[in-house]
Protein backbone atom coordinates (compact mmCIF):
# COMPACT_ATOMS: atom_id res chain seq x y z
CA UNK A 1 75.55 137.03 97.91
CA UNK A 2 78.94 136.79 98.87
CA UNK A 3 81.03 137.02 95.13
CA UNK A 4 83.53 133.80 94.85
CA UNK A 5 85.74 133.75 92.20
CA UNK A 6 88.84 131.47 91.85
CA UNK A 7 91.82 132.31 90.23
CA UNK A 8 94.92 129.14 89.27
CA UNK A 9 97.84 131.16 88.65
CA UNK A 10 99.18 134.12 89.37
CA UNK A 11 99.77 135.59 85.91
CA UNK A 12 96.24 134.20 84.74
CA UNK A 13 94.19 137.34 83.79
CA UNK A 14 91.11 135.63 84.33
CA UNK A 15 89.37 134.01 87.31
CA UNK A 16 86.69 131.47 87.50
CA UNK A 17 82.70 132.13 89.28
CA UNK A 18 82.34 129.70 91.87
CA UNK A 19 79.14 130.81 93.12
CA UNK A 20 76.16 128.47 92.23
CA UNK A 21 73.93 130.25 89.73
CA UNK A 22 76.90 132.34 88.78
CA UNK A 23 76.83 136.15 89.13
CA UNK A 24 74.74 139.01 87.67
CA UNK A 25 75.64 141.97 85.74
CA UNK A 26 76.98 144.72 88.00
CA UNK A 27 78.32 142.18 90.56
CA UNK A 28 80.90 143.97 92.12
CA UNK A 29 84.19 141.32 93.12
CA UNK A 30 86.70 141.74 96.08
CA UNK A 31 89.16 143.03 94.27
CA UNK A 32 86.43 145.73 93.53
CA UNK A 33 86.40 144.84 89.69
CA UNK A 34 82.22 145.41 88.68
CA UNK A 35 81.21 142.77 86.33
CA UNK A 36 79.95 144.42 82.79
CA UNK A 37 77.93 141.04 82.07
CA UNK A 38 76.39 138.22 83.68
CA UNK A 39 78.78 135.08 84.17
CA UNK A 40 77.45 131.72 84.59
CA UNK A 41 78.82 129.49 86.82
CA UNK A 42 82.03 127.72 86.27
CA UNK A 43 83.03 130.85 83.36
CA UNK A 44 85.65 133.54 83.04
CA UNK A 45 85.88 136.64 83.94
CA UNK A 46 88.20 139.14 82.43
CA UNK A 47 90.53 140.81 85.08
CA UNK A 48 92.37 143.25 82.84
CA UNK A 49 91.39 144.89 79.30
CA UNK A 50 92.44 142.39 76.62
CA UNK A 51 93.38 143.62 73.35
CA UNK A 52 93.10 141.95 70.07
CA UNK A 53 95.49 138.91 69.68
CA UNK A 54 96.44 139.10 73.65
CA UNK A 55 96.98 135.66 75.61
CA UNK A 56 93.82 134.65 77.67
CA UNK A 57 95.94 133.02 80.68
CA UNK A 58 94.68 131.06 82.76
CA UNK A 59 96.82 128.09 84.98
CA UNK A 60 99.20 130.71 83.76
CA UNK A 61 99.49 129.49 80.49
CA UNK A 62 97.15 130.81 77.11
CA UNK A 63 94.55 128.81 76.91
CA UNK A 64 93.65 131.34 73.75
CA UNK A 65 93.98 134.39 71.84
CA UNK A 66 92.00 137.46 72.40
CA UNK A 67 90.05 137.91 68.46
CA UNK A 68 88.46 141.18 69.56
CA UNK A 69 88.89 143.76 72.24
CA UNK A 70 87.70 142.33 76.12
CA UNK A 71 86.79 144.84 78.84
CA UNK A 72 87.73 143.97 82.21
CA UNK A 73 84.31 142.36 83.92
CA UNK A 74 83.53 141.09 80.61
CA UNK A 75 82.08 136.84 80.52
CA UNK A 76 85.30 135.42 78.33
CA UNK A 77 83.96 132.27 76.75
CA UNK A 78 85.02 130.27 73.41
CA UNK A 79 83.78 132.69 71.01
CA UNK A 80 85.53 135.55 72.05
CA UNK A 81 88.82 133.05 71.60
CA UNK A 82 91.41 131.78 68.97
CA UNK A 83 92.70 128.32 70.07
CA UNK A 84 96.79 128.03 70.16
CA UNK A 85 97.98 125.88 67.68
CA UNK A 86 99.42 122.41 69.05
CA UNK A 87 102.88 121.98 70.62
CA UNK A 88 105.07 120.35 68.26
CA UNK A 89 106.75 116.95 69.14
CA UNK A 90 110.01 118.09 68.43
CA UNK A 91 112.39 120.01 70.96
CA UNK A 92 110.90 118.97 73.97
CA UNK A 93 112.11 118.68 77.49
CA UNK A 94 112.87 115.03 78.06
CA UNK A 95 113.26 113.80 81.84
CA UNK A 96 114.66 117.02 83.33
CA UNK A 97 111.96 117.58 86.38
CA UNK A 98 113.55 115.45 89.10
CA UNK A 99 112.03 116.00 92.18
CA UNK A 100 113.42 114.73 95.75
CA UNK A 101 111.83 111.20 96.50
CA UNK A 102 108.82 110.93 98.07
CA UNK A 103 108.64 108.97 101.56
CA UNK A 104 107.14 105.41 100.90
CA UNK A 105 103.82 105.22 102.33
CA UNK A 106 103.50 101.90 104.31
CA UNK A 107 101.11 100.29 106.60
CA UNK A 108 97.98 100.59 104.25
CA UNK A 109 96.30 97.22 102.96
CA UNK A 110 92.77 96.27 101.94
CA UNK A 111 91.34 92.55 101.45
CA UNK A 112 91.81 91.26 97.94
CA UNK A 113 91.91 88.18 95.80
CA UNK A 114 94.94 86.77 95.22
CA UNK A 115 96.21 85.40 91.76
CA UNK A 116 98.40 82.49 90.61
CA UNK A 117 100.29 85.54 88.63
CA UNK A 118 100.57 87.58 91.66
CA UNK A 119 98.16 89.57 90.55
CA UNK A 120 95.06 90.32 93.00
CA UNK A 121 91.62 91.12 92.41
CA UNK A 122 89.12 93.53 94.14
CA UNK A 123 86.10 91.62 92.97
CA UNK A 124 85.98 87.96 92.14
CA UNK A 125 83.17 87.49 88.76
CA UNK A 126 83.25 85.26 86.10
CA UNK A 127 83.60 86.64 82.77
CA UNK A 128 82.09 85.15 79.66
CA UNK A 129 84.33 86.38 76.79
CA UNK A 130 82.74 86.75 73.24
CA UNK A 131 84.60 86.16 70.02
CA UNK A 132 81.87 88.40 68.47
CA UNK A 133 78.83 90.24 68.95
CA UNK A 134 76.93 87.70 67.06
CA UNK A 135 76.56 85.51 70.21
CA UNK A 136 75.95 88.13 72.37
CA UNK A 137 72.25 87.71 72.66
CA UNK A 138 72.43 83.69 73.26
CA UNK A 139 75.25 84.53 76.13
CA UNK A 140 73.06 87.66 77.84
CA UNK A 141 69.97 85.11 77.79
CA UNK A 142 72.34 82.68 79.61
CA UNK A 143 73.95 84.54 82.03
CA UNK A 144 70.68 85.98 83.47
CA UNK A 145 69.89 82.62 84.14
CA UNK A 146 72.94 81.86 85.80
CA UNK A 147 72.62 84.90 88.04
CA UNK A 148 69.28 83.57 88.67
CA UNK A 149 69.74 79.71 88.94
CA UNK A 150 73.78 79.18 89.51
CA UNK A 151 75.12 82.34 91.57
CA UNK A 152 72.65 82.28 94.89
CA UNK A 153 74.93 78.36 95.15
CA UNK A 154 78.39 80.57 95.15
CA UNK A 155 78.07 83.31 97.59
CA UNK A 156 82.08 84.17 97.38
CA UNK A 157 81.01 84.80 93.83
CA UNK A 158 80.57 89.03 93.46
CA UNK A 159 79.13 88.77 89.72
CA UNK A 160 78.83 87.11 86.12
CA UNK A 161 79.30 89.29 83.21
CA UNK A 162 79.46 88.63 79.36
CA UNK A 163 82.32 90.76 77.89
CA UNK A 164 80.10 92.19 75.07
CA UNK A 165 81.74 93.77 72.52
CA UNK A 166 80.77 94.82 68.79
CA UNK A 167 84.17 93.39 66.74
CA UNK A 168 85.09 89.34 65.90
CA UNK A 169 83.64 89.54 62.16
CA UNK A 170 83.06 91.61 59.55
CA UNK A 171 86.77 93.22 59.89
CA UNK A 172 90.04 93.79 58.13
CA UNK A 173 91.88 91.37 60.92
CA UNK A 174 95.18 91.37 59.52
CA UNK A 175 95.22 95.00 58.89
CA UNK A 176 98.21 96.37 61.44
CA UNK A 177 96.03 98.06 63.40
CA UNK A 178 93.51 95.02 64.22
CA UNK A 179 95.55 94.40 66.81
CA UNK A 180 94.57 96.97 68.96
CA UNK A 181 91.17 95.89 69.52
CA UNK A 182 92.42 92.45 69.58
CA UNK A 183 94.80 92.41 72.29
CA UNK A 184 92.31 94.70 74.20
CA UNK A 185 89.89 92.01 74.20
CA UNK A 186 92.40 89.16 75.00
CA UNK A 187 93.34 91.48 77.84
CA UNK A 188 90.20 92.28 79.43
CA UNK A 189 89.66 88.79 79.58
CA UNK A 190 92.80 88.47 81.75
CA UNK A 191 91.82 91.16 84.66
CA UNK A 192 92.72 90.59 87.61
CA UNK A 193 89.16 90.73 88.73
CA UNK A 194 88.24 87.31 86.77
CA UNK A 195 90.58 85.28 88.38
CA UNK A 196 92.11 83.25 85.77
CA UNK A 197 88.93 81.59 85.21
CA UNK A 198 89.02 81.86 81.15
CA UNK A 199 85.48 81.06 79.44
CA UNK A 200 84.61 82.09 75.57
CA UNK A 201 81.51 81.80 73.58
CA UNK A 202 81.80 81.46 70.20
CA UNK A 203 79.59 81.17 67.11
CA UNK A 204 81.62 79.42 64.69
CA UNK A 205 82.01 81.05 61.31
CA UNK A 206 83.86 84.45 62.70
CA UNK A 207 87.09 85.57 61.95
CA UNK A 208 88.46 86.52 65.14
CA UNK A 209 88.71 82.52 66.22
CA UNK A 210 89.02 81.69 69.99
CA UNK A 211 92.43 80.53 69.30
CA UNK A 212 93.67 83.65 67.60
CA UNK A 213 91.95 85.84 70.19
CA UNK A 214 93.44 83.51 73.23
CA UNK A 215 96.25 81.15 71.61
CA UNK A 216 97.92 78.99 73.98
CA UNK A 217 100.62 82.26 74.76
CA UNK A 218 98.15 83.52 76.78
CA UNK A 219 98.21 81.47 79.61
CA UNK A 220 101.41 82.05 79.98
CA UNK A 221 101.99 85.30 82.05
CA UNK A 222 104.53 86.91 82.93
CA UNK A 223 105.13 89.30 85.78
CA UNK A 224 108.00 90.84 87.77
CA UNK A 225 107.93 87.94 89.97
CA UNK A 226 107.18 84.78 88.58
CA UNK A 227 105.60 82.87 85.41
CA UNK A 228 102.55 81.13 86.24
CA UNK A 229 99.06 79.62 84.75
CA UNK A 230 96.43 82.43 83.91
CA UNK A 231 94.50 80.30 87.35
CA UNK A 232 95.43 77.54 89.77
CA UNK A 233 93.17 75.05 87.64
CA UNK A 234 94.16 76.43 84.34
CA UNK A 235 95.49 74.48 81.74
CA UNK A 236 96.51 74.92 78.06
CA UNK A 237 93.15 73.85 76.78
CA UNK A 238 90.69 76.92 76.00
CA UNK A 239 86.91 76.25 77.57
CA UNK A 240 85.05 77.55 74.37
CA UNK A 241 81.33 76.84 73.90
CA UNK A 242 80.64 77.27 69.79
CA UNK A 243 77.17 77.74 69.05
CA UNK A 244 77.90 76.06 65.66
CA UNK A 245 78.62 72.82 66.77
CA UNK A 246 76.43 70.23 65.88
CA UNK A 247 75.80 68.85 69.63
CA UNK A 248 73.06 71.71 70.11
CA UNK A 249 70.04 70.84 68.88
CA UNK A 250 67.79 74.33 69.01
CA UNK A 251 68.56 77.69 71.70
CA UNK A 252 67.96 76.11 74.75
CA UNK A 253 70.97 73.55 73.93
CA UNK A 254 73.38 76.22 73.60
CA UNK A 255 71.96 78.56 76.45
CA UNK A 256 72.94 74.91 79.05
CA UNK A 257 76.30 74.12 77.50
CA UNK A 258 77.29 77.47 78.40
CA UNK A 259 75.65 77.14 82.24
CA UNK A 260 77.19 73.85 82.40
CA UNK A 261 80.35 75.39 81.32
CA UNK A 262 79.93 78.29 83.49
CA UNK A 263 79.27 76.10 86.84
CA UNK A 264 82.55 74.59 86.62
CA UNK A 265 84.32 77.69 87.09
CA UNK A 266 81.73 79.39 89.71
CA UNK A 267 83.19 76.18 92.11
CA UNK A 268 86.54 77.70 91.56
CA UNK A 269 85.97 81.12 91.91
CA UNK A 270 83.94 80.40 94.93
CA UNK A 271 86.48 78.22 96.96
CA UNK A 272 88.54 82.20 96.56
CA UNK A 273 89.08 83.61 99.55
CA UNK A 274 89.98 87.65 100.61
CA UNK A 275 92.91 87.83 102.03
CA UNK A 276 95.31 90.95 103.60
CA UNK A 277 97.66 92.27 100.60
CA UNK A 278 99.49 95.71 100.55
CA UNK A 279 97.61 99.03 99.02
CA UNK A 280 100.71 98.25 96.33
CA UNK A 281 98.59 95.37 94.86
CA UNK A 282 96.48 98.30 93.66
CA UNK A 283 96.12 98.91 89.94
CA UNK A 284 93.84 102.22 89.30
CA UNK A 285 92.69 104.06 86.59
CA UNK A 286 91.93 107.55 86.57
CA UNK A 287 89.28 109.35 84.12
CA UNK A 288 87.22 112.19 83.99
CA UNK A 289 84.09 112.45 81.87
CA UNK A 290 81.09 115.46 81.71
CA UNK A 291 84.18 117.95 82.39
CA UNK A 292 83.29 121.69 83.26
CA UNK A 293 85.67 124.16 84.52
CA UNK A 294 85.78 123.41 88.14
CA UNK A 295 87.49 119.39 87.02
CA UNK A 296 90.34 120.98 87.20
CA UNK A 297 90.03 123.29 90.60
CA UNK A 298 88.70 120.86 92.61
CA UNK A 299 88.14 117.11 91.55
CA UNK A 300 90.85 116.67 89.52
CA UNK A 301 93.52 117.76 91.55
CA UNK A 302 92.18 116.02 94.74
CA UNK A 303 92.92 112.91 92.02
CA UNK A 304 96.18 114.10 91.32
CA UNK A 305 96.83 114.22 95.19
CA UNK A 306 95.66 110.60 95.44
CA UNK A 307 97.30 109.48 92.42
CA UNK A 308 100.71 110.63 94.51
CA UNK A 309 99.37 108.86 97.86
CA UNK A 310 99.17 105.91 95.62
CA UNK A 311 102.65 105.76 93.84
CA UNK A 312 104.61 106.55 97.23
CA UNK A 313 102.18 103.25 98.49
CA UNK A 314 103.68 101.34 96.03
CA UNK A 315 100.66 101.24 93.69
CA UNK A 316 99.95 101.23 89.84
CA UNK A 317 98.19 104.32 88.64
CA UNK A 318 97.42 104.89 84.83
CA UNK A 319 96.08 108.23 83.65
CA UNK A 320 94.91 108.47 79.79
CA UNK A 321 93.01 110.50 77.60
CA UNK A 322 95.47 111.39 74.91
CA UNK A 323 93.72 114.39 73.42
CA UNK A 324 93.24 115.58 77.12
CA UNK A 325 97.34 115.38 77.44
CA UNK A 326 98.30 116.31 74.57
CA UNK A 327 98.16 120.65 74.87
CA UNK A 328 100.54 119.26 78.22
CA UNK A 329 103.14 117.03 76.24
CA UNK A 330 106.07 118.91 77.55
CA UNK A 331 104.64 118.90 81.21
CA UNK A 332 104.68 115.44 80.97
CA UNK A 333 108.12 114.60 78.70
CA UNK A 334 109.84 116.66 81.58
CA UNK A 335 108.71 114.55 84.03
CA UNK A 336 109.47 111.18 82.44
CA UNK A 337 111.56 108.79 84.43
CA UNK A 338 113.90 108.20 81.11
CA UNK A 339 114.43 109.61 77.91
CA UNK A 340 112.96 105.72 76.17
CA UNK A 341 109.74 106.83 78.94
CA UNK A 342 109.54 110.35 76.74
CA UNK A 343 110.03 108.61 73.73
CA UNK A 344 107.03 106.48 74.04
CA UNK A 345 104.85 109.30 75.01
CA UNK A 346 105.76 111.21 72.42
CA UNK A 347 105.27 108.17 69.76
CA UNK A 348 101.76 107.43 70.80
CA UNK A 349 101.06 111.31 70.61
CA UNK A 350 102.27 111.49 66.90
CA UNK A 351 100.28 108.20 65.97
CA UNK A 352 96.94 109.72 67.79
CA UNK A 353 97.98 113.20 65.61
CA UNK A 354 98.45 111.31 62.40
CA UNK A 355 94.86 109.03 63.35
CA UNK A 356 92.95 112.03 63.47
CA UNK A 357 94.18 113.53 60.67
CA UNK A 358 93.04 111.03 58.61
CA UNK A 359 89.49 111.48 59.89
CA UNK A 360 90.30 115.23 58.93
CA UNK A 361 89.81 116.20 62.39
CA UNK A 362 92.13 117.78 64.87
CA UNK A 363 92.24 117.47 69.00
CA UNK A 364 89.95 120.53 69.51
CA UNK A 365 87.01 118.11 68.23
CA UNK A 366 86.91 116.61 71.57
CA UNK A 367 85.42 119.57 73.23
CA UNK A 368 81.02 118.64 74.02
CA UNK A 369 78.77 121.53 74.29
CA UNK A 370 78.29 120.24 77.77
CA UNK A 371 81.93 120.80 78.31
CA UNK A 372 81.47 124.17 77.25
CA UNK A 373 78.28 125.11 78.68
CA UNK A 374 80.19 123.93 82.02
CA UNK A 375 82.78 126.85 81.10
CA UNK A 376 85.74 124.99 79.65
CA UNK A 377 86.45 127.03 76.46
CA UNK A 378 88.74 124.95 74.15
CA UNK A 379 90.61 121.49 74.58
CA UNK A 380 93.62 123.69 75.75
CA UNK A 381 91.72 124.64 78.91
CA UNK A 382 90.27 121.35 79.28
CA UNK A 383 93.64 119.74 78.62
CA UNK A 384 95.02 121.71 81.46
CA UNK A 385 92.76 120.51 84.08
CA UNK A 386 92.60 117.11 83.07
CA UNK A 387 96.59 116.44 82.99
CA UNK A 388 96.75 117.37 87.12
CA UNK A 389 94.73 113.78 87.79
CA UNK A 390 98.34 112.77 87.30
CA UNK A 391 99.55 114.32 89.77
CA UNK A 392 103.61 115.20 90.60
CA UNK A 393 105.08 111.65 90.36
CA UNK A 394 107.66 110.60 87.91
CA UNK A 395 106.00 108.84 85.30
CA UNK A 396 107.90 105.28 84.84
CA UNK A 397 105.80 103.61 82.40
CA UNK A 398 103.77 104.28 78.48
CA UNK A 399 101.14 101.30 77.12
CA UNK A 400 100.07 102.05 73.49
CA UNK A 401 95.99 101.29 73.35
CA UNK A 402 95.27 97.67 74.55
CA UNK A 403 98.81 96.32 76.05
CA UNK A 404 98.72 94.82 79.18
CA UNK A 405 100.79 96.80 82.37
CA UNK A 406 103.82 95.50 83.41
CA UNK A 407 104.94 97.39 86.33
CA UNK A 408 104.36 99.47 89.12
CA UNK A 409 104.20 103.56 89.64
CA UNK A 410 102.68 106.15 87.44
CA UNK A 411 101.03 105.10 83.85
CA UNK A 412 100.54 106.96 80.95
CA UNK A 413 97.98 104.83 79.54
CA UNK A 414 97.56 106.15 75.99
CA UNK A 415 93.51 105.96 74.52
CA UNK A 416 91.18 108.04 73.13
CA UNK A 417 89.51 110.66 75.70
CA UNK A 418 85.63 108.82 75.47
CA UNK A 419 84.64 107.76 78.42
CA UNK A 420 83.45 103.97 77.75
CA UNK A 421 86.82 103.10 75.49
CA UNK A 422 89.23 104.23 77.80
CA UNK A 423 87.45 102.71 80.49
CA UNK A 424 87.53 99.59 78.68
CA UNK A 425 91.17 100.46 77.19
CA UNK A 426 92.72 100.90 81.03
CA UNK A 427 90.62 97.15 82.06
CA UNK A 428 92.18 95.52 79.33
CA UNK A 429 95.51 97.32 81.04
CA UNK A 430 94.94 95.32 84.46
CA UNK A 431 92.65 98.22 86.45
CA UNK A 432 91.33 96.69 89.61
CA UNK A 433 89.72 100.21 90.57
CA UNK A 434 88.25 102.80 88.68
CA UNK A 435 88.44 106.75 89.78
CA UNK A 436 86.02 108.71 87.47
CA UNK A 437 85.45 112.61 88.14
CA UNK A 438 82.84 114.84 86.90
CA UNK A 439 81.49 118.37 86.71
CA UNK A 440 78.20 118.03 84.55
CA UNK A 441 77.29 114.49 85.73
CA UNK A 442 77.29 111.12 84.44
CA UNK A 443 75.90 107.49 85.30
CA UNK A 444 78.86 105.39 84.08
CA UNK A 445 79.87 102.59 85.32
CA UNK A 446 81.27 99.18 84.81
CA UNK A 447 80.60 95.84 85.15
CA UNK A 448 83.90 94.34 85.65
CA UNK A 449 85.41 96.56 87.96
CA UNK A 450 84.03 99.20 90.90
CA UNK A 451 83.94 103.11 89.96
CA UNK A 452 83.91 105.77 92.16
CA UNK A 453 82.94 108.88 91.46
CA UNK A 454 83.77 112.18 92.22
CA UNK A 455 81.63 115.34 91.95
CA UNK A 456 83.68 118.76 91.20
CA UNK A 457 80.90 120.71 92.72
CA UNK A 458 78.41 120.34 95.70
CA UNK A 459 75.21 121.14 93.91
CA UNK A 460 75.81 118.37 91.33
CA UNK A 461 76.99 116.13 94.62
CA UNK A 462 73.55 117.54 96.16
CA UNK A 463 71.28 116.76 93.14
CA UNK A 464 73.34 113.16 92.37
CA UNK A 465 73.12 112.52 96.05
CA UNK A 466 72.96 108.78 94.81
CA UNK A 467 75.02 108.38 92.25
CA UNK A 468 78.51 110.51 93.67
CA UNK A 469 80.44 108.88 96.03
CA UNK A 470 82.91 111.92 96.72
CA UNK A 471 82.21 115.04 96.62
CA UNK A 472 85.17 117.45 95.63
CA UNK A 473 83.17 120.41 95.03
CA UNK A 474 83.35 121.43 98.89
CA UNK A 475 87.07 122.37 98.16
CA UNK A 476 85.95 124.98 96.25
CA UNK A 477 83.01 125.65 99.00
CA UNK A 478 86.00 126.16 101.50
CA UNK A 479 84.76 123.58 103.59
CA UNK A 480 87.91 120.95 102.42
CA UNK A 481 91.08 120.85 101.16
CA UNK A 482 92.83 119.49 98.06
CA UNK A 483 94.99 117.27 100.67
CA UNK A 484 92.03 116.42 102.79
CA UNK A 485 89.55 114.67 100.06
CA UNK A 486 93.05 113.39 98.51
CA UNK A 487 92.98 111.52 101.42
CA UNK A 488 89.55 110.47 102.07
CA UNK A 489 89.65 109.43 98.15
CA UNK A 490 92.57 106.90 99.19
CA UNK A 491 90.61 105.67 102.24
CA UNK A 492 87.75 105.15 100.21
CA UNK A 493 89.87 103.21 97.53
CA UNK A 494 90.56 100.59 100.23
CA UNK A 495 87.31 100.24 101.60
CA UNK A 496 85.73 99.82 98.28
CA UNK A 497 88.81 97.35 96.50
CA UNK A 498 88.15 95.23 100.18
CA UNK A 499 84.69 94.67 99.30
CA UNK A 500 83.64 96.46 102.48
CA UNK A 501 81.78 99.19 100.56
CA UNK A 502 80.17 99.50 97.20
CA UNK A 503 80.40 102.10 95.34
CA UNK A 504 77.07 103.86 93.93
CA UNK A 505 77.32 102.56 90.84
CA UNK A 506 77.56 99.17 91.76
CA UNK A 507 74.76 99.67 94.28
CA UNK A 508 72.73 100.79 91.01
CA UNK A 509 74.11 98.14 88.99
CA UNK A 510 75.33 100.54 86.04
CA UNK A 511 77.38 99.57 83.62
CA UNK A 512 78.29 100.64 80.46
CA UNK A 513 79.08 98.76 77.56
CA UNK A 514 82.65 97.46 76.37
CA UNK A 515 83.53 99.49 73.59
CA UNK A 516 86.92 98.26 71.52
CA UNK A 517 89.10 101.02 70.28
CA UNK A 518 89.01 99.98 66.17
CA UNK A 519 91.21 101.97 64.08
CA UNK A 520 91.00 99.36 61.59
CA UNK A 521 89.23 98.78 58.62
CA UNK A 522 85.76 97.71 58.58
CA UNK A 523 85.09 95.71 55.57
């Protein structure tokens, strides 16, 4: 066996195992270094003798601190490791990477949905918003029969889904923080994949009421361009079915005044037609989830390539994961558009700071044993190669958890780092495409918007042969480039937001469950 090791930096003094299986004890490398243990797959190796206290480098910056003496060849994993403390918030550089302007990218389109706000869709459902989980039961049981009875009538028609969430009652909802999950809701419910067509369920009683979670403000929406109805056939009146009321007489009542309800917008959604719009009408979010070490070799950065494919195209991008930027603050300060850009970065990084200290936690708790087993040692190192999804661009824009994007170019998105909030989080943004990488493997997915997803290594591509639709892992392989799945990624983004290819999870039909960001109090 041929040993493959890969090393980010040139002052790192370790190096990652490619090789599947990793390497045995008495492996000897190319630079002629013999390994004193065996080092799985996706782990460090030590390149040097590391004395107590010494920086373990690696993307040339310490990922940790050396608590005992490390032999060259040695495995270097978490235990052997004291984790830096956090970068303060103070002192940092704000806005001083300027790099030369990238050529636009023109020319690229894909076949979209277009909306009365200018926005445009890559998928045209109907979405059933819920006040609260208490009618989420009666609104499954109806929209299975309207897949089954209504949808075959409205073939333009991709999907139904009920926005299912588990908040509306039971909460603190004038605590300051309420908000959050409140405008996240009201957002979702405004994607660009709904088309305008706006239809609650309610039960009655709850305190999240259809008119505080959609008052009559919300149909007004503004863009860069224009101020228009939320649809063509909107009007100021919210369609709200309320199980309470005292026209339904037994379940069967409610389950058809939500199908009649519901058939009324399938006509509009269905007289939607596709129709040519620039790649610039693209609004993706980028995630990674089931993280090892090679996220941030291969998959990753191919995402970070794309990401800058995407901005010079005109396009939205949002990246997220605040405890998965947060070791990287001053990377991305530095490369703020403005100093107010900086400022907002580093705001929702002090409120995230002060929101986990009152759980009594700090950001290393975001760490998994799977992330670990996969050879990421600390949130430093996993930090690291989840901040290059980002890419080079200048970052123009910040949304604190649940606000609604306003502009074009790169996003930070700010939300938690779990995989089914900020997913949810970055739709209640505006996403109309979903980029999710991943090293151990996961089936997520979403209802409201396509996924792809990207493998960081060819034997989870080769095991998942159904579930990836990319597979980065050949960069590492040798058999690609960073530049060359960067690009097939961007292809792939306009075949899939056109409608001319689904991606594996919507083949599968898997889709995870909204989950509301809640910092509130439950009561």
């Amino acid at each position: 066996m041929n040993p493959l090791t890969i090393l980010m930096h040139e002052r790192d003094n370790v190096a990652i195992v490619a090789n599947a299986g990793g390497l045995p004890k008495g492996t000897v490398l190319a630079s002629g270094l013999t390994l004193i243990d065996q080092v799985p797959q996706g782990h460090k190796v030590a390149l040097q003798d590391l004395t107590p206290d010494a920086p373990v480098l690696r993307y040339g910056i310490p990922i940790g601190y050396a608590i005992k003496p490390i032999a060259a060849g040695s495995w270097v994993h978490e235990r052997l490791l004291k984790m830096p403390d956090a970068r303060e918030l103070d002192n940092l550089p704000i806005a001083t990477v300027k790099p030369a302007p990238q050529a636009p990218l023109k020319g690229y389109t894909f076949e979209g949905f277009r909306n009365a706000d200018g926005s445009v869709g890559t998928r045209n459902i109907l979405a059933i918003t819920q006040t609260v989980q208490c009618v989420a039961g009666v609104t499954d049981f109806a929209v299975q029969r309207i897949k089954a009875e209504l949808l075959p009538r409205f073939p333009n028609v991709d999907d139904v889904v009920s926005l299912e969430h588990s908040y509306g009652c039971g909460v603190a909802i004038d605590a300051p923080d309420a908000i959050i999950p409140i405008r996240t809701l009201r957002n979702i419910s405004l994607n660009p994949n709904f088309g305008g067509e706006v239809m609650v369920v309610s039960l009655g009683c709850e305190k999240l009421q259809p008119e505080r979670l959609l008052p009559p403000g919300s149909f007004a929406i503004v863009d860069e361009r224009n101020v228009a109805d939320v649809g063509s056939n909107a009007d100021t009146s919210l369609d709200v079915v309320c199980l309470q009321d005292d026209a339904h007489v037994g379940f069967m009542s409610m389950v058809e005044s939500i199908m009649r309800q519901a058939e009324q917008h399938l006509e509009r959604l269905n007289a939607r037609q596709r129709e040519t719009v620039p790649a610039s009408e693209l609004v993706v979010g980028v995630q990674c989830g089931g993280s090892d070490a090679f996220s941030g070799v291969t998959a990753n950065p191919a995402v970070g390539f794309c990401t800058d494919l995407l901005v010079r195209a005109g396009a939205s991008v949002m990246f997220s994961e605040t405890t998965e930027v947060r070791d990287g603050i001053d990377q991305l300060t530095s490369r703020a558009t403005t100093p107010e850009v900086a400022q907002a970065m580093i705001r929702e990084m002090a409120w995230y700071d002060a929101y986990l200290r009152r759980g009594q936690v700090d950001r290393s708790a975001n760490t998994t044993p799977g992330n670990k087993a996969g050879g990421l040692s600390n949130i430093v190192e996993k930090a690291m190669g989840s901040i290059v999804k980002s890419g080079s661009s200048p970052i123009s824009g910040v949304l604190a958890p649940g606000e609604k994007l306003k502009q074009k170019g790169l996003i930070y998105a700010a939300t938690p780092a779990s995989d089914f909030i900020c997913g949810t989080l970055q739709l209640a943004a505006g996403m109309n495409l979903h980029v999710f990488t991943t090293g151990r493997g996961t089936p997520y997915g979403l209802a409201e918007c396509p996924v792809i997803k990207v493998a960081t290594r060819t034997d989870l591509a080769r095991r998942w042969h159904d579930l990836m639709d990319i597979n980065a892992g050949r960069i590492a392989d040798g058999d690609a480039t960073i530049e060359t799945i960067g690009w097939e990624m961007f292809h792939l983004m306009l075949e899939v937001a056109s409608g001319r290819k689904k991606t594996w999870a919507e083949h599968w039909k898997l889709h995870n469950a909204l989950v509301l960001f809640n910092p509130a109090p439950i009561t």
